[in-house]
Protein backbone atom coordinates (compact mmCIF):
# COMPACT_ATOMS: atom_id res chain seq x y z
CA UNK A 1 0.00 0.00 0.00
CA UNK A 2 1.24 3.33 -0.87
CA UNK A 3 1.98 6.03 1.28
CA UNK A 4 -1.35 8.58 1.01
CA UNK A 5 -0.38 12.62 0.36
CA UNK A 6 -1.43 15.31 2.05
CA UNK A 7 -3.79 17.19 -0.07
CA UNK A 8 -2.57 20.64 -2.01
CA UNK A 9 -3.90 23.55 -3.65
CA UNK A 10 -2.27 25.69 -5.53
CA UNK A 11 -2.67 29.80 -5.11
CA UNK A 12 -1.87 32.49 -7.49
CA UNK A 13 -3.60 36.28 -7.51
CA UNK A 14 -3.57 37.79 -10.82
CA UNK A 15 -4.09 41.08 -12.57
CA UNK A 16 -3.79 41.39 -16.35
CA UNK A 17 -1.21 38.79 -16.71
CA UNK A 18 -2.04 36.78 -19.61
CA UNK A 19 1.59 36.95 -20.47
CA UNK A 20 2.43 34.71 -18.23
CA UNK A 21 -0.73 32.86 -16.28
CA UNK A 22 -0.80 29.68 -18.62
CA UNK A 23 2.98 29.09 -17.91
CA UNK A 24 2.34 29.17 -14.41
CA UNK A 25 -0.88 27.34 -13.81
CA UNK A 26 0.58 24.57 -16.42
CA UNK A 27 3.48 24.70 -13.96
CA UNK A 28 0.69 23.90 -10.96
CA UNK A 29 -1.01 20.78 -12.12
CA UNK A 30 0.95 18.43 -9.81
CA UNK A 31 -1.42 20.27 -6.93
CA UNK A 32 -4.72 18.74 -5.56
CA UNK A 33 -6.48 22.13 -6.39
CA UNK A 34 -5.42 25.08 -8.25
CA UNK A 35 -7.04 28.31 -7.16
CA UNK A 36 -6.50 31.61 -8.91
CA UNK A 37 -8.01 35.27 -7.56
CA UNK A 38 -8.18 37.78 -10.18
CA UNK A 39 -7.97 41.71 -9.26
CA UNK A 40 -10.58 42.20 -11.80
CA UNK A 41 -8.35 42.15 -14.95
CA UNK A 42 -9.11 43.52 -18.14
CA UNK A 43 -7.28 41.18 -20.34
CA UNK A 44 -7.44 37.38 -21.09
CA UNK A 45 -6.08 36.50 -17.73
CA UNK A 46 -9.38 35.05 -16.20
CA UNK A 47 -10.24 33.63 -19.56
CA UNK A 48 -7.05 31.42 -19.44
CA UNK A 49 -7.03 30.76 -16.35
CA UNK A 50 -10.49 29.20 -16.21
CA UNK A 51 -8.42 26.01 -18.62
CA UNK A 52 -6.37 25.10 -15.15
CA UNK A 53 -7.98 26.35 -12.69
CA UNK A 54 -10.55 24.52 -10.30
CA UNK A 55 -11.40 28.24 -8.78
CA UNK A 56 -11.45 31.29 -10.13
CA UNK A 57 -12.48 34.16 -8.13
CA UNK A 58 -12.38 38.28 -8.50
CA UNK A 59 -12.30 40.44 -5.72
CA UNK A 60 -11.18 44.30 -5.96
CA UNK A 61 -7.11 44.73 -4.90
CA UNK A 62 -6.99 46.25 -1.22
CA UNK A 63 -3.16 45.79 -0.41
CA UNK A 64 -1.04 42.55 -0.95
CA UNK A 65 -1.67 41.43 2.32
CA UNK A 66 -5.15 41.29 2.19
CA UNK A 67 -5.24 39.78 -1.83
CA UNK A 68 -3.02 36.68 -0.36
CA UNK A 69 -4.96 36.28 2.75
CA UNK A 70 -8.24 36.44 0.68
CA UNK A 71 -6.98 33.72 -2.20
CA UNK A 72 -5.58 31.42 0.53
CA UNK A 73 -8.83 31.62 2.64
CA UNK A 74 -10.66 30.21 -0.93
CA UNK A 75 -8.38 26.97 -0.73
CA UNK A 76 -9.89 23.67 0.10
CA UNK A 77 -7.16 21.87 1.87
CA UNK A 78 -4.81 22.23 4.64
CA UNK A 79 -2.11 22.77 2.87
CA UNK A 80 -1.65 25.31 -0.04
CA UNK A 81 1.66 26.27 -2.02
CA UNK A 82 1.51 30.48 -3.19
CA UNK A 83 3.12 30.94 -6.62
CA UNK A 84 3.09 34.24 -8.09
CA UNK A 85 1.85 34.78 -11.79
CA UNK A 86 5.15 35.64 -13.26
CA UNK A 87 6.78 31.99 -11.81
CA UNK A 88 7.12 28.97 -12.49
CA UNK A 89 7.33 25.63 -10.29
CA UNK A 90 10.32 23.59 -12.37
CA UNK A 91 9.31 19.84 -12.65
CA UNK A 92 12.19 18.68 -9.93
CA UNK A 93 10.71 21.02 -7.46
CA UNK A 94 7.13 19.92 -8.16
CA UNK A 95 8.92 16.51 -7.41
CA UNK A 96 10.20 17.42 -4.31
CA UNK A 97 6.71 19.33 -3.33
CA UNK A 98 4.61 16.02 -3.37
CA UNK A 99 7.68 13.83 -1.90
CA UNK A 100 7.55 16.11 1.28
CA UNK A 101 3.55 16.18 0.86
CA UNK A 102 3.62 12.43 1.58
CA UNK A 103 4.84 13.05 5.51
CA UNK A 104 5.39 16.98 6.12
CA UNK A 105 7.77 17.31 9.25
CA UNK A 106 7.55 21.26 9.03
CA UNK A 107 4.58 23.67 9.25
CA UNK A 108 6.16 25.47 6.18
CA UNK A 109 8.87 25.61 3.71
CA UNK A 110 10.93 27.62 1.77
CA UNK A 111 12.15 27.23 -1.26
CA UNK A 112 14.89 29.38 -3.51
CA UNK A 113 13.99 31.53 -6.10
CA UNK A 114 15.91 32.29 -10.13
CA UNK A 115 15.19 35.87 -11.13
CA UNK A 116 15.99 36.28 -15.01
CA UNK A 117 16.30 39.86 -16.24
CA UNK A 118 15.64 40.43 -19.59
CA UNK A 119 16.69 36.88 -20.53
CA UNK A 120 19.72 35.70 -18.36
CA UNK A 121 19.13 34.48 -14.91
CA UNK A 122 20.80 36.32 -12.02
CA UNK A 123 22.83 34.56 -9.38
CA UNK A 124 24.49 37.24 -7.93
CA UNK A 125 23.33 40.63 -6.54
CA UNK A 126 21.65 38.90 -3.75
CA UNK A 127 18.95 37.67 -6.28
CA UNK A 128 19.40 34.02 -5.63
CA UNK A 129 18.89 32.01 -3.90
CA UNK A 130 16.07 34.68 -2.44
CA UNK A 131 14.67 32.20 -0.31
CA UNK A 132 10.44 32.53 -0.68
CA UNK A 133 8.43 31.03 2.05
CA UNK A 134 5.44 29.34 -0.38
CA UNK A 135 4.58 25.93 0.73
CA UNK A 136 2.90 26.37 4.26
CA UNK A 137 -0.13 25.34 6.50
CA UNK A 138 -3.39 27.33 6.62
CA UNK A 139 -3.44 27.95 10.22
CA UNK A 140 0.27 28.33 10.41
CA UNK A 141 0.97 31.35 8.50
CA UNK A 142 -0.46 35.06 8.12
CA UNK A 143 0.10 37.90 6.19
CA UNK A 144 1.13 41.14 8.22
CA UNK A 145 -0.62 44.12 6.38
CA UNK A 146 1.96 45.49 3.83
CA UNK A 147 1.26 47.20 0.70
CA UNK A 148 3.73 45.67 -1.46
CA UNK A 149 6.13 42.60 -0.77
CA UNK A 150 3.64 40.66 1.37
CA UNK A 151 5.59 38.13 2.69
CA UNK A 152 4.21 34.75 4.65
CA UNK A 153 5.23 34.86 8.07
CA UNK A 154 4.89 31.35 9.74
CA UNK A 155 4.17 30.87 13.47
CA UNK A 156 5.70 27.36 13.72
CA UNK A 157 8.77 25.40 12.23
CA UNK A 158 10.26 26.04 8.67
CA UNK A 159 12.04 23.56 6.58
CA UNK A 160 13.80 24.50 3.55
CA UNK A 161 13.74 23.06 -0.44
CA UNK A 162 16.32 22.46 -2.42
CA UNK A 163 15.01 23.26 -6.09
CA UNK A 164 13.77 26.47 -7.20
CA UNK A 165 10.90 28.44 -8.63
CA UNK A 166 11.73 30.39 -11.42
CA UNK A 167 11.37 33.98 -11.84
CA UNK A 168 10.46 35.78 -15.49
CA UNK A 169 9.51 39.26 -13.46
CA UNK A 170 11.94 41.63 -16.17
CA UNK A 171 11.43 39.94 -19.61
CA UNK A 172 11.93 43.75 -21.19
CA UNK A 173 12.97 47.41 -19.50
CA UNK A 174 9.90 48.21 -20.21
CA UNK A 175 8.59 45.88 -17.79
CA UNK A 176 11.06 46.68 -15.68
CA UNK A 177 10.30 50.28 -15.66
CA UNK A 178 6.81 49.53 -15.36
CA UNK A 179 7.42 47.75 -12.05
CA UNK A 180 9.76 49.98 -10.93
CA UNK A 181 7.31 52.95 -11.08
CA UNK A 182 4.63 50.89 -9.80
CA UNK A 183 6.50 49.12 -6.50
CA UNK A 184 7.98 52.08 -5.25
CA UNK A 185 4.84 54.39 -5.63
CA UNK A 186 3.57 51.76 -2.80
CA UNK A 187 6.85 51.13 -1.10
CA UNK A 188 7.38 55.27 -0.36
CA UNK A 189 3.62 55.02 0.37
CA UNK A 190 4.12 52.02 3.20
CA UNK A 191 6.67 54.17 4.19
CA UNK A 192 4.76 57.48 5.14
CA UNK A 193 2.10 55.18 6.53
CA UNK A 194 4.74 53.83 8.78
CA UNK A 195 5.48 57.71 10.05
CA UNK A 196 8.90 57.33 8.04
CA UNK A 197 10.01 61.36 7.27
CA UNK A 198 11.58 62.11 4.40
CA UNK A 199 15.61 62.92 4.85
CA UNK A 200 17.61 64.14 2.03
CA UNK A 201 20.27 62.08 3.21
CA UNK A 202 18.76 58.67 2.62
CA UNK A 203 17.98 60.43 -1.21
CA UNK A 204 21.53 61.07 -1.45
CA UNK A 205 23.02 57.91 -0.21
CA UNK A 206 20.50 54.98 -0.50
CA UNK A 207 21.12 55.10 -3.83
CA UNK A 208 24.65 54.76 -4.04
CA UNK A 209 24.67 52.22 -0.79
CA UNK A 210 22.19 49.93 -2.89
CA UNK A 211 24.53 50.04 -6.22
CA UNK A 212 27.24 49.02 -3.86
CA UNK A 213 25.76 46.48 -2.35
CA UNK A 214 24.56 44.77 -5.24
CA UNK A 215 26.90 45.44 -7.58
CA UNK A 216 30.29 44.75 -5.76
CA UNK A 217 29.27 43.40 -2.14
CA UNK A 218 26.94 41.15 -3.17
CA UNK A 219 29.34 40.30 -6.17
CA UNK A 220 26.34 41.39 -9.48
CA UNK A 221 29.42 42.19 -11.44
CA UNK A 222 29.75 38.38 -12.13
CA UNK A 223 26.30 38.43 -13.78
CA UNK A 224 28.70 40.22 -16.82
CA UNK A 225 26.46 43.24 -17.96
CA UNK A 226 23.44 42.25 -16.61
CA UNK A 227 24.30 42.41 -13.56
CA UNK A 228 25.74 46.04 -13.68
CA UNK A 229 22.94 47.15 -15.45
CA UNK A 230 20.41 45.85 -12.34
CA UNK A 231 22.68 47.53 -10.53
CA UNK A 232 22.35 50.43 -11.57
CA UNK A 233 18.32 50.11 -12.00
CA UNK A 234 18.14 49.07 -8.17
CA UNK A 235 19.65 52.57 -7.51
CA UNK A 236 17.57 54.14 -9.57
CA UNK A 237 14.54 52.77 -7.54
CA UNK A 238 15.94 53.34 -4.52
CA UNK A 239 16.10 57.60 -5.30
CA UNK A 240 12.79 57.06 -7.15
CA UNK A 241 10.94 55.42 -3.65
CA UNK A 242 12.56 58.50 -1.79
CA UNK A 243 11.75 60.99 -3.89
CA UNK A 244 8.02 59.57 -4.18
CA UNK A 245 8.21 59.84 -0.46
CA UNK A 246 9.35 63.29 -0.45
CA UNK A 247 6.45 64.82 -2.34
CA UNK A 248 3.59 62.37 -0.38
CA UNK A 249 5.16 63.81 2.46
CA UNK A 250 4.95 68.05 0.83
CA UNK A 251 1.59 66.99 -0.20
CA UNK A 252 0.59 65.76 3.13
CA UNK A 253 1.56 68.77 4.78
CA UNK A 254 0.01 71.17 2.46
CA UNK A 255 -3.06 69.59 2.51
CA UNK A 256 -2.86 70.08 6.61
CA UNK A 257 -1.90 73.48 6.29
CA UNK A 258 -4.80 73.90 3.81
CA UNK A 259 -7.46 72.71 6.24
């Protein structure tokens, strides 16, 4: 008699990515249940994703925190693994999922993640192994309220995974820039929620401390061009995310002064 699994589903939360949903949820079918929750997209995304999915759900986009908690309160089972729409479970790791499935010692696990930028993957720059908490029991994890970059934060033991998920988050600078604009706009925003004042100094420096850091700390000049040119991007976001927080922070107080 063979050993009998624990039961999976499979999360992902979506909006307008029919670039890259059917490579994902094609990437999921080794789950119990696949369950996808859609930020009301206007493309194709629901469309496709209704050929994998065994749940497909919309509900208006509140915060990353809340999205995740939502789609991971729709699953069925116990256990649920949270992929985003731009990855990619690799067959070995979808392997190793249901091995550990069949007698989880851990509450959760983590796994490493492969960024590739604009068609090379990164493995320096402290992008990999960018361990990703993903695999995880319901009533073992939650999701502190964060704007952007909601990571799982388990309340029990965590095992880690050998193989990784891959990452296809920069295909193009365009995406890139997209992203950029779009992540720190809610990163300088979590920060003036936070009470965080704007210094010129962190405008000044952060920059140049995160080109640094990635770039010859972190050893991203081994990455060839690539890696300098991420680099330099990272930089860029970092003095974009302050200066976003410098004008929240002029328009908050002239809208004070104003009333």
């Amino acid at each position: 008699m063979g050993v009998e699994q624990v039961q999976l589903s499979a999360v992902v939360i979506t909006y307008n990515e029919e670039a890259n949903i059917e490579r994902c949820l094609a990437s999921l079918e080794f789950a119990d249940e696949i369950v996808v929750l859609d930020s009301n997209s206007t493309d194709r995304t629901r469309e496709i994703a209704s050929r994998y999915a065994d749940k497909v759900s919309c509900r208006e986009f509140k915060g990353m925190s809340e999205q995740k908690a939502a789609a991971v309160e729709l699953c069925s089972n116990e256990w649920f693994i949270l992929v985003d729409a731009d990855e990619e479970i690799t067959s070995d790791l979808a392997i190793e999922i249901r091995t550990v499935m069949e007698n989880p010692v851990y509450d959760a696990y983590r796994m490493p993640r492969l960024t590739e930028f604009v068609g090379r993957p990164m493995h320096h720059g402290g992008w990999y192994p960018d361990y990703q908490i993903r695999l995880a029991k319901k009533a073992k994890i939650e999701f502190p309220h964060r704007l952007v970059h909601a990571p799982m934060v388990v309340s029990g033991t965590c095992g880690t995974l050998n193989n990784d998920i891959l990452h296809y988050t920069y295909p193009t600078l365009a995406e890139y820039f997209r992203k950029m604009i779009a992540y720190n706009s809610l990163a300088a925003r979590q920060k003036l929620n936070e009470g965080h004042a704007f210094r010129i100094t962190d405008l000044i420096f952060n920059p140049v401390f995160r080109f640094v850091k990635k770039y010859f700390l972190q050893q991203g000049f081994r990455d060839g061009l690539h890696g300098f040119v991420l680099s330099v991007l990272t930089a860029c976001g970092s003095a974009i995310r302050y200066s976003m927080l410098w004008e929240m922070s002029v328009r908050k107080k002239n809208d004070k002064e104003n009333q």
